[in-house]
Protein backbone atom coordinates (compact mmCIF):
# COMPACT_ATOMS: atom_id res chain seq x y z
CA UNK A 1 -70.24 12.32 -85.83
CA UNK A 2 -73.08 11.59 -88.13
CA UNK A 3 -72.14 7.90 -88.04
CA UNK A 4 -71.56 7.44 -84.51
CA UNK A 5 -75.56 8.98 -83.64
CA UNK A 6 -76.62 6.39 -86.11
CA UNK A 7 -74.54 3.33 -84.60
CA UNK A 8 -76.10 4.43 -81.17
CA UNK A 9 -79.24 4.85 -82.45
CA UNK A 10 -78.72 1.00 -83.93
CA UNK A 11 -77.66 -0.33 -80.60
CA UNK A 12 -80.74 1.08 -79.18
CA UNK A 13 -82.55 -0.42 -81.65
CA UNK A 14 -80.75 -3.78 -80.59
CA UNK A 15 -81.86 -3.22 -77.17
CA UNK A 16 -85.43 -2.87 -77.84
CA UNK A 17 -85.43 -5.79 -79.56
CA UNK A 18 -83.68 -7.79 -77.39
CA UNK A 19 -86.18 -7.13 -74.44
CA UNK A 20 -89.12 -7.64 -76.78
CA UNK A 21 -87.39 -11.09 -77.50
CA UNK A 22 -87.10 -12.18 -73.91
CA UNK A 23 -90.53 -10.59 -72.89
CA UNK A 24 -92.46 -13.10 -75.86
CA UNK A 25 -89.56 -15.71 -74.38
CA UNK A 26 -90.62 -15.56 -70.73
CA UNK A 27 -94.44 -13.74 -70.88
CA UNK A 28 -93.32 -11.28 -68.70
CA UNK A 29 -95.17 -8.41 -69.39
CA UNK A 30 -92.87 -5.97 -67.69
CA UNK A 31 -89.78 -6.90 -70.33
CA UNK A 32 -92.02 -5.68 -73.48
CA UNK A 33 -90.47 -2.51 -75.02
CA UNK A 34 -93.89 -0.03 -74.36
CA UNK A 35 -92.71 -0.72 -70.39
CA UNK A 36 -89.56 0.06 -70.60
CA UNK A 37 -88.83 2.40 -74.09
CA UNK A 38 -89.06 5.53 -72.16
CA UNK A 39 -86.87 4.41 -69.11
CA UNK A 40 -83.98 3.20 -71.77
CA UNK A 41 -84.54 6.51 -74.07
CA UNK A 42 -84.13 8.38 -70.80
CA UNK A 43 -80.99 6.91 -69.49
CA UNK A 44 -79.06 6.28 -72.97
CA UNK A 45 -79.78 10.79 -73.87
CA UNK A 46 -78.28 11.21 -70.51
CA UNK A 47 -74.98 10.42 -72.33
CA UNK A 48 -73.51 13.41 -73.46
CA UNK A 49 -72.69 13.63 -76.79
CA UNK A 50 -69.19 14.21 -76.46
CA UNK A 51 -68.39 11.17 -74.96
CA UNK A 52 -69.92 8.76 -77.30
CA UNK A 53 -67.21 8.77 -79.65
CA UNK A 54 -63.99 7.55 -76.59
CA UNK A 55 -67.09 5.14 -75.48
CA UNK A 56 -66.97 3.49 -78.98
CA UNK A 57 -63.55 3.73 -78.96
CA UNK A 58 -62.79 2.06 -75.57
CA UNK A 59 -65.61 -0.58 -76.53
CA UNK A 60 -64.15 -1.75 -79.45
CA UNK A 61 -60.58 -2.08 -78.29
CA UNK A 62 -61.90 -4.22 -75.50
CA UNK A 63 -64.17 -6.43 -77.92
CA UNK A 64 -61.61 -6.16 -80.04
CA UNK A 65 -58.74 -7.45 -77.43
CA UNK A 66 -61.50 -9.94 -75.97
CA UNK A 67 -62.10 -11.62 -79.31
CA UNK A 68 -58.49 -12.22 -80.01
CA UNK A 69 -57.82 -13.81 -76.28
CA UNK A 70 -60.54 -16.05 -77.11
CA UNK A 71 -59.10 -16.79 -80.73
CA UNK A 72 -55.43 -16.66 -79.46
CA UNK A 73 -55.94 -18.87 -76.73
CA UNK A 74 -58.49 -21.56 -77.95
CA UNK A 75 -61.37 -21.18 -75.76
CA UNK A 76 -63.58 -22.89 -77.85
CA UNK A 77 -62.02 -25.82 -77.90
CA UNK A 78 -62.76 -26.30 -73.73
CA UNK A 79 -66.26 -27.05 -75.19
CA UNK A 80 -65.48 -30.26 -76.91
CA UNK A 81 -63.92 -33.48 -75.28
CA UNK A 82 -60.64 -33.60 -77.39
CA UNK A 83 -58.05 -34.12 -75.37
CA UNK A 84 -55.78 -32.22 -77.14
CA UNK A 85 -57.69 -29.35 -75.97
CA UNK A 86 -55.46 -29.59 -72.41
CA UNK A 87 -52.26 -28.83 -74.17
CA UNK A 88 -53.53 -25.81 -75.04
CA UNK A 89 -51.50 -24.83 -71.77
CA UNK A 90 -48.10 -26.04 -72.66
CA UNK A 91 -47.28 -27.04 -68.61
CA UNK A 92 -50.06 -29.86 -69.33
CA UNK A 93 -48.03 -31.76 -72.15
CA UNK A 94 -46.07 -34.56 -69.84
CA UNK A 95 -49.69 -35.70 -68.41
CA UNK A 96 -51.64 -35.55 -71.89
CA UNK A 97 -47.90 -37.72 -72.99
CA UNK A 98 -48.00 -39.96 -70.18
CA UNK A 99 -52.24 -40.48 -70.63
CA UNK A 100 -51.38 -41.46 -74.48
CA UNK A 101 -48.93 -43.80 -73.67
CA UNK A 102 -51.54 -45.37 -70.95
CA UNK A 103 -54.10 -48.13 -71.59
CA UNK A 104 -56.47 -45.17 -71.19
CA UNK A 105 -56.08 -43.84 -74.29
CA UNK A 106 -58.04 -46.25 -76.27
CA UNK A 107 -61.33 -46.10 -74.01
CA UNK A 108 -61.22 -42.88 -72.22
CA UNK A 109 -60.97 -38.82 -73.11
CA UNK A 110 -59.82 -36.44 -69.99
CA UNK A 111 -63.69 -35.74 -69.28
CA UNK A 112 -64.16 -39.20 -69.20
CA UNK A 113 -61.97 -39.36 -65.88
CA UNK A 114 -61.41 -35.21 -64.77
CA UNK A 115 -65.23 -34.13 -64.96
CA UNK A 116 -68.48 -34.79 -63.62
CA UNK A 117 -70.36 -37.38 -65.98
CA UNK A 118 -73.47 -37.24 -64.51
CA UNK A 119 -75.74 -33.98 -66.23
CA UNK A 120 -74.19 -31.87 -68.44
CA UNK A 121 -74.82 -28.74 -66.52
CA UNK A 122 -72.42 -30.17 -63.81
CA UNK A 123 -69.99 -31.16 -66.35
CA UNK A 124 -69.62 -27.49 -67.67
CA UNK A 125 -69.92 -25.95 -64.31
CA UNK A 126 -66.94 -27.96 -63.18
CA UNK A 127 -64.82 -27.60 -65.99
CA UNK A 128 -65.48 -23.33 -65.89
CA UNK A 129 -64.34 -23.65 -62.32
CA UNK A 130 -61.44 -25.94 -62.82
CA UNK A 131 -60.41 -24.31 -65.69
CA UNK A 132 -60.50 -20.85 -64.01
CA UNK A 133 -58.27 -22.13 -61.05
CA UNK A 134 -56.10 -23.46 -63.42
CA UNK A 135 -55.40 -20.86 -65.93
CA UNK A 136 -54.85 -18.21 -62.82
CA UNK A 137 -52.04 -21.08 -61.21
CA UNK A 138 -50.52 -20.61 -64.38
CA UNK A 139 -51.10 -17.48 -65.18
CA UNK A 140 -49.16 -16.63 -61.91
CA UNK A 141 -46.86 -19.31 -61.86
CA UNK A 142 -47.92 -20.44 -58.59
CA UNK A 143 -47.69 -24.39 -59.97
CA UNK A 144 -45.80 -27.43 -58.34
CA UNK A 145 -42.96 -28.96 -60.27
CA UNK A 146 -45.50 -32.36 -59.60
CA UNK A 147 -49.20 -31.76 -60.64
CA UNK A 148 -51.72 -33.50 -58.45
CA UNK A 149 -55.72 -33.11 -58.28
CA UNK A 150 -57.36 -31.01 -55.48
CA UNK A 151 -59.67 -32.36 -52.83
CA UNK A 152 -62.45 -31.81 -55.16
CA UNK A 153 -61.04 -33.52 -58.41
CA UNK A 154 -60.00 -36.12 -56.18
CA UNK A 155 -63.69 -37.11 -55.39
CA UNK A 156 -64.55 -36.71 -59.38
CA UNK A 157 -61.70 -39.04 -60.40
CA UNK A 158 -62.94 -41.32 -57.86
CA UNK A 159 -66.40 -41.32 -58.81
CA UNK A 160 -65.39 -41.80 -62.65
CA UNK A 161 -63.41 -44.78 -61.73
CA UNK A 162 -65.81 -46.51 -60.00
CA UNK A 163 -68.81 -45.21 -62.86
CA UNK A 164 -66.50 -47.01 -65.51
CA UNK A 165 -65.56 -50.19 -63.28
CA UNK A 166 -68.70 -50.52 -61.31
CA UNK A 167 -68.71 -54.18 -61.71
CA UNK A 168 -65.04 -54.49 -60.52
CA UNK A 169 -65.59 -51.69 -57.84
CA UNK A 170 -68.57 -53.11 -56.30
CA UNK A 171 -68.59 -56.75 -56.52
CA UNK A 172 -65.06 -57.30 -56.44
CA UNK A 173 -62.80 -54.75 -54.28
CA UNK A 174 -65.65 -53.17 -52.92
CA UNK A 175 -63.86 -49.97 -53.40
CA UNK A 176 -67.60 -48.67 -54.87
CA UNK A 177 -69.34 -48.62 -51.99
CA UNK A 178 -67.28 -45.77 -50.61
CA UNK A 179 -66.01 -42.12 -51.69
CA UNK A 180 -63.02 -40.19 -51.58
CA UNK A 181 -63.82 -38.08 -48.62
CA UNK A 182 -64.70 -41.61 -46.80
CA UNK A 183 -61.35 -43.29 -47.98
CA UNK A 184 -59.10 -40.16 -46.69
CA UNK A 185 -61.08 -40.93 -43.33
CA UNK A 186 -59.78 -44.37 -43.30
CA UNK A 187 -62.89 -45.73 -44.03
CA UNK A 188 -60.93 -47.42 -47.39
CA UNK A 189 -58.54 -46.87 -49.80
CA UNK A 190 -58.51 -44.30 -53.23
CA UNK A 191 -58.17 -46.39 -56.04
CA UNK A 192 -55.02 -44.90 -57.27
CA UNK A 193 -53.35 -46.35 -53.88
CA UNK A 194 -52.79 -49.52 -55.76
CA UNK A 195 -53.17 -48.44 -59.29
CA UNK A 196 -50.76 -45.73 -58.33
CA UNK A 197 -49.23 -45.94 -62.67
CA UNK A 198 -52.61 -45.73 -63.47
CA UNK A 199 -52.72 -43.60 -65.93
CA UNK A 200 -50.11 -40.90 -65.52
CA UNK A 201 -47.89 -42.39 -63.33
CA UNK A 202 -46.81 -40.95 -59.96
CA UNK A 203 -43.48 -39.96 -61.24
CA UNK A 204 -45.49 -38.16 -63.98
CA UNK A 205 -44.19 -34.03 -63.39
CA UNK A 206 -43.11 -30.90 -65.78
CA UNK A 207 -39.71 -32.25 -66.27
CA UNK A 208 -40.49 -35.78 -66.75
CA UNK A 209 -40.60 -35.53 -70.38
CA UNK A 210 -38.92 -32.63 -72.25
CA UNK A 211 -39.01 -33.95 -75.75
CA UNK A 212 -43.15 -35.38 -75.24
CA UNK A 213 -44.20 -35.86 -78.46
CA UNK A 214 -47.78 -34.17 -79.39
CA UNK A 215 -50.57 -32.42 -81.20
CA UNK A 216 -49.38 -28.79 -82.80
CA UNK A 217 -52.30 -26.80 -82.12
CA UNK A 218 -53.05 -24.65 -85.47
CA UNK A 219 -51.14 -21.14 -85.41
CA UNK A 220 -53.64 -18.23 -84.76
CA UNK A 221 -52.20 -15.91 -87.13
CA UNK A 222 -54.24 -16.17 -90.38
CA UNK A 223 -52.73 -17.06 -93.23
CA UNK A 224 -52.79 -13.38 -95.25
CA UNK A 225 -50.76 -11.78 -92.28
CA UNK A 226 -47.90 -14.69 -92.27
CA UNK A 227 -47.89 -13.51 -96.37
CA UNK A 228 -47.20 -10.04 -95.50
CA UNK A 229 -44.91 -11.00 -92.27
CA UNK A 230 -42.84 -13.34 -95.17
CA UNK A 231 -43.06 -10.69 -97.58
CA UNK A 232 -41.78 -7.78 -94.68
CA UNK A 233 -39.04 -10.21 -93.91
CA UNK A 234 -37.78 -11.69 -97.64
CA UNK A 235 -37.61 -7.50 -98.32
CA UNK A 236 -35.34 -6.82 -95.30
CA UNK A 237 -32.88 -9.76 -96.49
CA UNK A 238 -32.83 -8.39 -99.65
């Protein structure tokens, strides 16, 4: 028990000094620890005693559970612009297939066309909420046999296409000069109305290729535990 007072005591300590960090952050006065030392003091020896110890417990099983979700699953990787980062959800390998076999691949990642490209706050906004709706689709198996972009991605794609072809898109087909929303008005056409192979293809869909080629993604489980999973397994055949 001796232990757990002094781990609370050191997470109090944390908390102090992570007020007095934002206070000398932000100048505001009312974040310094003198303000608010006795308020904290007073709330955390409200605890009782005897529940400190299941507190840690639960606590650590969730950061312990939430840590290996984010290793298990790759989260990280959402951050960069690989592309291989989409197959991280096996129901995305036909498109990432069908994009590498495009004339896409050389010039363009999946940001490049599936994003916003115009502040990077946008950009990560977008892809949180995207990525959300996605992974709760298929999560819940609520997905189409054919994937196709919302109303919203629509209008990304769209502005993407003509950000890359702005020459050809506004001096040529004039599709530039209008949006999505505008062309499913009949004000104009989306690009991919002609360029409809462009790049995944419209007959591009779960079951259009079952044998796709692509990245492995490294296995999360380290390296010491497949040695004593080998080891487990070589003693059982023997």
């Amino acid at each position: 028990m001796k232990v757990i007072k002094k781990c609370w005591n050191y997470i109090q300590t944390i908390i102090y000094n992570c007020f007095a960090k934002l206070a000398s952050l932000t100048k505001n006065i009312l974040l310094l620890p003198k303000y608010h030392k006795e308020f904290m003091n007073k709330f955390l020896n409200q605890i009782p005693s005897r529940i400190i110890l299941p507190l840690f417990i639960i606590g650590g099983l969730l950061a312990g559970l939430s840590a290996y979700i984010i290793y298990g699953s790759r989260v990280y990787s959402y951050l960069s612009d690989e592309p291989s980062a989409c197959i991280n959800c096996h129901i995305m390998i036909p498109y990432y297939q069908s994009w590498n076999r495009s004339s896409h691949t050389q010039w363009t990642n999946c940001n490049d066309c599936h994003v916003p490209n115009s502040n990077i706050l946008s950009k990560y906004v977008f892809k949180a909420r995207d990525g959300l709706y996605h992974s709760t689709i298929f999560t819940l198996r609520m997905e189409s046999q054919a994937l196709r972009p919302t109303k919203g991605s629509s209008n990304v794609i769209m502005e993407n296409c003509i950000r890359c072809h702005t020459q050809l898109t506004t001096n040529l087909a004039k599709t530039g000069m209008i949006t999505y929303s505008e062309a499913k008005n009949g004000q104009g056409k989306p690009c991919w109305d002609c360029h409809m192979h462009t790049p995944h293809t419209r007959i591009s869909n779960l079951s259009s290729s079952p044998n796709a080629i692509v990245p492995l993604h490294k296995s999360p489980v380290p390296d010491w535990l497949k040695k004593i999973m080998k080891k487990k397994s070589n003693n059982k055949a023997g």
